[in-house]
Structures are given as C-alpha cells and as structure tokens.
PDB file of N, CA and C in Angstrom:
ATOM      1  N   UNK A   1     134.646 -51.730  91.104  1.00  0.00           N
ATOM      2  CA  UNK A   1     134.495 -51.985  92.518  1.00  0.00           C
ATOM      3  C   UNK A   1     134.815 -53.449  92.784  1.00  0.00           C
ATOM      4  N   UNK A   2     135.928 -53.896  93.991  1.00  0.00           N
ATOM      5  CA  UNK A   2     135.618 -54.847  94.222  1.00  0.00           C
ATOM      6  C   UNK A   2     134.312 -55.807  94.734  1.00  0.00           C
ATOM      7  N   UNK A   3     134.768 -57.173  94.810  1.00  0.00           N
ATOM      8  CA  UNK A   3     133.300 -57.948  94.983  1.00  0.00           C
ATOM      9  C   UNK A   3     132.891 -57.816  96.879  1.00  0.00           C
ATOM     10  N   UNK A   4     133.794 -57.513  97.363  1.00  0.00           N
ATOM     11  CA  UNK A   4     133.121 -57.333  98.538  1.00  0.00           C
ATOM     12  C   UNK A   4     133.133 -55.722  99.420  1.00  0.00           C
ATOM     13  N   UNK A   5     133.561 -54.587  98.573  1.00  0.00           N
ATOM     14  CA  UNK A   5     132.628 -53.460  98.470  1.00  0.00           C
ATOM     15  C   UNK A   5     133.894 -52.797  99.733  1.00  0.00           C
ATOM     16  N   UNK A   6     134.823 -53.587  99.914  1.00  0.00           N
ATOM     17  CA  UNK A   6     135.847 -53.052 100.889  1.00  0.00           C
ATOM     18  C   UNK A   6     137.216 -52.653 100.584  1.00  0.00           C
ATOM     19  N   UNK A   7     137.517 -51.307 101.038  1.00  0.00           N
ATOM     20  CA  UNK A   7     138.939 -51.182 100.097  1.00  0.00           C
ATOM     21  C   UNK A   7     140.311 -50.231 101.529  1.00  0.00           C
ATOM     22  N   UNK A   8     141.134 -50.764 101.794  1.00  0.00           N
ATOM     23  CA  UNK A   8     142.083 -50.362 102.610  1.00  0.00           C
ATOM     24  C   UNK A   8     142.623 -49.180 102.675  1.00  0.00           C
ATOM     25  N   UNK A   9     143.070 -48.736 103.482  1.00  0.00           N
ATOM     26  CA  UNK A   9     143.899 -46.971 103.939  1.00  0.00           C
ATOM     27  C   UNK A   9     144.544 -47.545 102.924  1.00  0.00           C
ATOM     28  N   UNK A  10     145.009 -45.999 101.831  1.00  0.00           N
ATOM     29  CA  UNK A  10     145.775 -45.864 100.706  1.00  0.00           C
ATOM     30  C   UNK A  10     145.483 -46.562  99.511  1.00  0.00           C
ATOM     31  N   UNK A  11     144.325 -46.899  99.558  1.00  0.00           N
ATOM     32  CA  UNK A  11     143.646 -47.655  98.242  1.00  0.00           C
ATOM     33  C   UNK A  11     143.207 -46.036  97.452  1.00  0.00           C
ATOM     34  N   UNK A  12     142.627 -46.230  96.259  1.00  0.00           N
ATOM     35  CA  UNK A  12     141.861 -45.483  95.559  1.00  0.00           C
ATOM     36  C   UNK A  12     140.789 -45.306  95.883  1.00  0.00           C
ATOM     37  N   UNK A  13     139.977 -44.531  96.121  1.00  0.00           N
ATOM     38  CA  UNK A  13     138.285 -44.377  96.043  1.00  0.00           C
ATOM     39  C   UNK A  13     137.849 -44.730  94.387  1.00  0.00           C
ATOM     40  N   UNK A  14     136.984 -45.479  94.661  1.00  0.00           N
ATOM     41  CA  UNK A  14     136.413 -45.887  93.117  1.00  0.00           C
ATOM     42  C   UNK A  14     134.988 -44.817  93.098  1.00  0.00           C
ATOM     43  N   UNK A  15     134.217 -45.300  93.832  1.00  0.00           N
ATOM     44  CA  UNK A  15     132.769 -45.059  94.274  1.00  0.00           C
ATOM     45  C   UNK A  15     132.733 -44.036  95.321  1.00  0.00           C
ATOM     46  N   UNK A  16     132.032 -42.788  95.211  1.00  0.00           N
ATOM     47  CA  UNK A  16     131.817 -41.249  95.487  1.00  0.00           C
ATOM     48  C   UNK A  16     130.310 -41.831  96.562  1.00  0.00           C
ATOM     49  N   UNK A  17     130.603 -42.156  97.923  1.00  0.00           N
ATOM     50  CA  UNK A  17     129.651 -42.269  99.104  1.00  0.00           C
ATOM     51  C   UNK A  17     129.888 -42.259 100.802  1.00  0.00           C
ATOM     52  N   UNK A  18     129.058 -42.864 101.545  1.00  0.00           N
ATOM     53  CA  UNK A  18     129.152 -43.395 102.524  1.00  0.00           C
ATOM     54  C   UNK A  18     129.817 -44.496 102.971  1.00  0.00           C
ATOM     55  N   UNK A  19     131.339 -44.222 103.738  1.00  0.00           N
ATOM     56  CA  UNK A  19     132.217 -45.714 104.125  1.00  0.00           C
ATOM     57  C   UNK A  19     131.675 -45.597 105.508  1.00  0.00           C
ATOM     58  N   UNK A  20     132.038 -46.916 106.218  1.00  0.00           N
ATOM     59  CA  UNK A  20     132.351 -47.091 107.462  1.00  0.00           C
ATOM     60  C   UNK A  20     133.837 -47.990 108.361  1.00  0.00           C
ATOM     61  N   UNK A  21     134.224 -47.541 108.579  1.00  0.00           N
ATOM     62  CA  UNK A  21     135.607 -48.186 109.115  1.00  0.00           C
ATOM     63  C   UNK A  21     135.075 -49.541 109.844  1.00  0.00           C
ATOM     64  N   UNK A  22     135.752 -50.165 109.354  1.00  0.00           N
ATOM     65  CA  UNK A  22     135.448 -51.715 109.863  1.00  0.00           C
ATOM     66  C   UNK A  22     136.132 -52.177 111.142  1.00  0.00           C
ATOM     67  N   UNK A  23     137.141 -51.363 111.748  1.00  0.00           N
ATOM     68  CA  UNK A  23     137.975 -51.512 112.694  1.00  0.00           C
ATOM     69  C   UNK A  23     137.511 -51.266 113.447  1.00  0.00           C
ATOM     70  N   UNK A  24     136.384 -49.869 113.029  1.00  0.00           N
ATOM     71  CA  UNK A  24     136.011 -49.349 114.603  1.00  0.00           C
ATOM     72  C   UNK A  24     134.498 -50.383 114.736  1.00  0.00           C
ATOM     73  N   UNK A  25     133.817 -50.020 113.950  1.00  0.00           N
ATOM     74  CA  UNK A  25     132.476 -51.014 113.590  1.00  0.00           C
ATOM     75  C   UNK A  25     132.634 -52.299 114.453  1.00  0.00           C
ATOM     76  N   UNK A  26     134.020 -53.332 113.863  1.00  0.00           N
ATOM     77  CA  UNK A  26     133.899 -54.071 114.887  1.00  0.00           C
ATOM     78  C   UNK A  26     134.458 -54.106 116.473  1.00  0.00           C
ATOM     79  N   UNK A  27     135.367 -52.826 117.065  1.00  0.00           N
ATOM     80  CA  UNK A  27     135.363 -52.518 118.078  1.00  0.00           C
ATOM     81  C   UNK A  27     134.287 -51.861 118.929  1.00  0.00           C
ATOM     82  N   UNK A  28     133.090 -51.652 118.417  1.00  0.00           N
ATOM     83  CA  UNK A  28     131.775 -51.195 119.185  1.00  0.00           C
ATOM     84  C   UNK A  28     131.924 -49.432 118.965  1.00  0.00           C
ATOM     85  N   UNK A  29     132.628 -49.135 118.342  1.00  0.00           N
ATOM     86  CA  UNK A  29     132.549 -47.671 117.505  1.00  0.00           C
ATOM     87  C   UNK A  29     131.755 -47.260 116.097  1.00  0.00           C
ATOM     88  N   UNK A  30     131.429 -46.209 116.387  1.00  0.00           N
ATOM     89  CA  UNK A  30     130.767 -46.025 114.804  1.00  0.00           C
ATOM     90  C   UNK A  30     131.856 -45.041 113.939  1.00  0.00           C
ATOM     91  N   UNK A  31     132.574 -45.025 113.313  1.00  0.00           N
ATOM     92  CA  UNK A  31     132.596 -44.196 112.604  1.00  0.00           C
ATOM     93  C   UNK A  31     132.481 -44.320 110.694  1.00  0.00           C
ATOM     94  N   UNK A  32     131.631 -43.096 110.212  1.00  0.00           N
ATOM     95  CA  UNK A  32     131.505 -43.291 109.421  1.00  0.00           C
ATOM     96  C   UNK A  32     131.505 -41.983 108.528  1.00  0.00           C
ATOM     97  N   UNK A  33     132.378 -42.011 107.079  1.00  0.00           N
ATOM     98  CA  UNK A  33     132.652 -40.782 106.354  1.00  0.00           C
ATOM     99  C   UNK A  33     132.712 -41.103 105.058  1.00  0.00           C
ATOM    100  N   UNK A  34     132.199 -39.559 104.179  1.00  0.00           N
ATOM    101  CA  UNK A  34     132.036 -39.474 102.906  1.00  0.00           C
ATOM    102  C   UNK A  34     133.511 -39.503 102.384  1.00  0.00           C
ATOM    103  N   UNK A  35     133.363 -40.414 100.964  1.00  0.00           N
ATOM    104  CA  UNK A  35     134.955 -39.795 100.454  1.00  0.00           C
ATOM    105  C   UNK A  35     133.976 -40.417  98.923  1.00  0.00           C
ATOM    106  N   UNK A  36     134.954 -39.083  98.137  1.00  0.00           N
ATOM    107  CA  UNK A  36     134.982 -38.734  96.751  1.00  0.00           C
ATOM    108  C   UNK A  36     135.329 -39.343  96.003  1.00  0.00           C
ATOM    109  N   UNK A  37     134.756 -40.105  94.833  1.00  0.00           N
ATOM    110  CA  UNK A  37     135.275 -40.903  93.784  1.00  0.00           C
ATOM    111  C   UNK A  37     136.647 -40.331  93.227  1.00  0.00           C
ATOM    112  N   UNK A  38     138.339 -40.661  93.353  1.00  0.00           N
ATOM    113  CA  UNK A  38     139.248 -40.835  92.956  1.00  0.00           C
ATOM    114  C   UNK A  38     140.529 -40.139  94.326  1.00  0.00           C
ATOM    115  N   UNK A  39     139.865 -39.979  95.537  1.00  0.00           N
ATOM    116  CA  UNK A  39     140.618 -39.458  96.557  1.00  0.00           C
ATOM    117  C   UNK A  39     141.340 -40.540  97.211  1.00  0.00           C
ATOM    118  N   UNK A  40     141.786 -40.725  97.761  1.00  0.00           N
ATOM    119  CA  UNK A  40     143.080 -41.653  98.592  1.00  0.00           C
ATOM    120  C   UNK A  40     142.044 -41.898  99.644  1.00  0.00           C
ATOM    121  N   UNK A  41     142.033 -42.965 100.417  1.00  0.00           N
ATOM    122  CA  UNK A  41     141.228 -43.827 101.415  1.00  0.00           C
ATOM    123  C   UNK A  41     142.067 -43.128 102.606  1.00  0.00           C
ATOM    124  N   UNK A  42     142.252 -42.211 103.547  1.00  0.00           N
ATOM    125  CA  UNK A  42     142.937 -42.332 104.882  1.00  0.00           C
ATOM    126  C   UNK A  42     143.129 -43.404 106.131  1.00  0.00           C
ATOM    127  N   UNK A  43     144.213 -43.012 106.749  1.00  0.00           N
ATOM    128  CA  UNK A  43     143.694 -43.907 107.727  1.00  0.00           C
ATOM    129  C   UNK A  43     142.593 -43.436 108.508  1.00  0.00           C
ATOM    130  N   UNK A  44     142.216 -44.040 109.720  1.00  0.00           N
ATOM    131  CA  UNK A  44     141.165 -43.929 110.490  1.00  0.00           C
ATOM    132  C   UNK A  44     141.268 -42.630 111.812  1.00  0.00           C
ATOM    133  N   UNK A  45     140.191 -41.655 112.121  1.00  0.00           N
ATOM    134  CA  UNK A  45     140.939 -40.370 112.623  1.00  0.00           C
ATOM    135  C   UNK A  45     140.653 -41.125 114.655  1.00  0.00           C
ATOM    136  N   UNK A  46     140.236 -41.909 114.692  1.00  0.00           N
ATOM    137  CA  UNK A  46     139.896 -42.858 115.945  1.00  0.00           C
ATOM    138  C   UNK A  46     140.251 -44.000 115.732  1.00  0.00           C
ATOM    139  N   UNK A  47     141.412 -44.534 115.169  1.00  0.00           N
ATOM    140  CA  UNK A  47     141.142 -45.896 115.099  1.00  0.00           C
ATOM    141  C   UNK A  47     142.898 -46.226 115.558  1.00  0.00           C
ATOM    142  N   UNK A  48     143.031 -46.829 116.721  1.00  0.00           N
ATOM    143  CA  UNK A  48     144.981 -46.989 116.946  1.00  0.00           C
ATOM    144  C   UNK A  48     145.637 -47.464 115.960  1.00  0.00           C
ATOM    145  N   UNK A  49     144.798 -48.602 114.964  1.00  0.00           N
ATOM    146  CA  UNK A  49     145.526 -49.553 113.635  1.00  0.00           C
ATOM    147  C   UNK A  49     145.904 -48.362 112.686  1.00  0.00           C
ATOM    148  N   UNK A  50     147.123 -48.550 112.169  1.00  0.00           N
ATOM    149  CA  UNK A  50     147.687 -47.637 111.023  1.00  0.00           C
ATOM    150  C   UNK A  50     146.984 -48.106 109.660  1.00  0.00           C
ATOM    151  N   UNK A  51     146.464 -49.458 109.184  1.00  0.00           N
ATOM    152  CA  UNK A  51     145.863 -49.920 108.377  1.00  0.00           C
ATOM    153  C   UNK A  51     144.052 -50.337 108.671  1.00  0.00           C
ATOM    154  N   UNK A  52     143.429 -49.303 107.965  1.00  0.00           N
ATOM    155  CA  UNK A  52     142.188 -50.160 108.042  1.00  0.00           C
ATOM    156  C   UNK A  52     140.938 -50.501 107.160  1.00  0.00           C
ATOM    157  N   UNK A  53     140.245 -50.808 107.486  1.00  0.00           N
ATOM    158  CA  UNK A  53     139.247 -51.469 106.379  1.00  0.00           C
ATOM    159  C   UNK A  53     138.054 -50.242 106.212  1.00  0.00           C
ATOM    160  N   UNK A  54     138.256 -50.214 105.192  1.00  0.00           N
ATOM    161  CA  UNK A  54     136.593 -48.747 104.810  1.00  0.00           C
ATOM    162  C   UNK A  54     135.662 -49.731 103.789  1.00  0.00           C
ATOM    163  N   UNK A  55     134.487 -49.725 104.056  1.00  0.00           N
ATOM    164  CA  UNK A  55     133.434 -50.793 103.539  1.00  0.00           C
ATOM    165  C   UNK A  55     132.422 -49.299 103.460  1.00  0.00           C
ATOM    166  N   UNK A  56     131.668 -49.622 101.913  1.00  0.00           N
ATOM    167  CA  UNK A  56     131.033 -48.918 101.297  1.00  0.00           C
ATOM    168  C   UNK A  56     129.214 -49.136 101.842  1.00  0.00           C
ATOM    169  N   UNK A  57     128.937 -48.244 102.490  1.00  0.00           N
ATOM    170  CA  UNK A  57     127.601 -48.279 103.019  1.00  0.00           C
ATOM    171  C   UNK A  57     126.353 -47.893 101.908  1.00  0.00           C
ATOM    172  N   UNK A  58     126.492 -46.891 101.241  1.00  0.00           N
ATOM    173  CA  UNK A  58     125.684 -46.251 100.167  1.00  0.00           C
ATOM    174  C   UNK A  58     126.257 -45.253  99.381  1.00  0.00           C
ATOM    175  N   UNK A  59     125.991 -45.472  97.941  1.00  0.00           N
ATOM    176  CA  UNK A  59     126.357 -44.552  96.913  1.00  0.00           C
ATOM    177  C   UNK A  59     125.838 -43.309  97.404  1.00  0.00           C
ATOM    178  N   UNK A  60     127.199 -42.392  96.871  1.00  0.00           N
ATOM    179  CA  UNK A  60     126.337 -40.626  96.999  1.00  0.00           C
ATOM    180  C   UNK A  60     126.665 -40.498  95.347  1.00  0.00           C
ATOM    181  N   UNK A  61     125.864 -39.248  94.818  1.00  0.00           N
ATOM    182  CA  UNK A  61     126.283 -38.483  93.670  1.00  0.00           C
ATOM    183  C   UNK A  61     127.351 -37.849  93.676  1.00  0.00           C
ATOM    184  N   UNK A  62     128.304 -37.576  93.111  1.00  0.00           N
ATOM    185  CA  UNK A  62     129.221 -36.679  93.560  1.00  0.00           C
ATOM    186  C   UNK A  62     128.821 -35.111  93.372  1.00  0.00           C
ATOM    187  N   UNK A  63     128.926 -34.133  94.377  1.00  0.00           N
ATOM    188  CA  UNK A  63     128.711 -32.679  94.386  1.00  0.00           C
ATOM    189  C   UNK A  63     128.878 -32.226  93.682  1.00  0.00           C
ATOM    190  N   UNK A  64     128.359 -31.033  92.369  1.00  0.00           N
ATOM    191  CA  UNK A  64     129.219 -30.295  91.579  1.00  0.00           C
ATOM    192  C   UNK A  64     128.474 -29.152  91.679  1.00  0.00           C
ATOM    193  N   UNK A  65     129.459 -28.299  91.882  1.00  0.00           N
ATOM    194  CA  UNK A  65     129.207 -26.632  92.051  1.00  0.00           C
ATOM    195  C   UNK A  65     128.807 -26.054  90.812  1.00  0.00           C
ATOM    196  N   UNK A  66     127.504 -25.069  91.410  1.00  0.00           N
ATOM    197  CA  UNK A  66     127.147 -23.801  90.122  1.00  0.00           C
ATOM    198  C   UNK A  66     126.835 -23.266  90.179  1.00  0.00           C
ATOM    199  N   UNK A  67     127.221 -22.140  89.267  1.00  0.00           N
ATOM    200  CA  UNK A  67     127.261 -20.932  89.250  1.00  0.00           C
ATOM    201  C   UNK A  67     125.882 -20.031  89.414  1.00  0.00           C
TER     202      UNK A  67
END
C-alpha cells in the first residue's frame, strides 16, 4: 500500500475495502464503494473528471463463498 492510502482510476486494488472518491468528497458529494483486492480502480460513476482519486476508508475481509 502506498503511504498515503490513495490510488488513481486504473491503478491496481492492493487492499480488499471501503474507498471514497476524493473528487466527489471534495465537491460536497459522497460517494463511496467496495472494491476487491486485485480488481482495476474505475473511474467515478458521478464524477465529470475521467481521472480520479479513490482513498481507502476501511479494510474489509475479502468474501469467500461456501458450500
């Protein structure tokens, strides 16, 4: 993980939790979504910038299904 816990549309997911888009965060929006340790970062599904900042709010476990 980097040292300041923030990683850009089309980065790697390192860490399986809670992001929050920093674009919208600091435009007076909330949005905030789970993504999976090794999935691609998207861009933002509200956000006009084609590039944006996802900052890691809290670790999740990652899910595993059973039988």
């Amino acid at each position: 993980m980097n040292s300041s816990r923030t990683w850009k549309s089309g980065e790697r997911c390192r860490v399986t939790g809670s992001y929050r888009c920093q674009n919208c965060h600091l435009a007076g929006r909330e949005m905030v979504r789970e993504f999976e340790a090794g999935k691609v970062f998207p861009m933002c599904d509200t956000c006009p910038e084609k590039d944006v900042t996802w900052r890691l709010l809290e670790r999740t476990a990652p899910v595993r299904a059973t039988a």
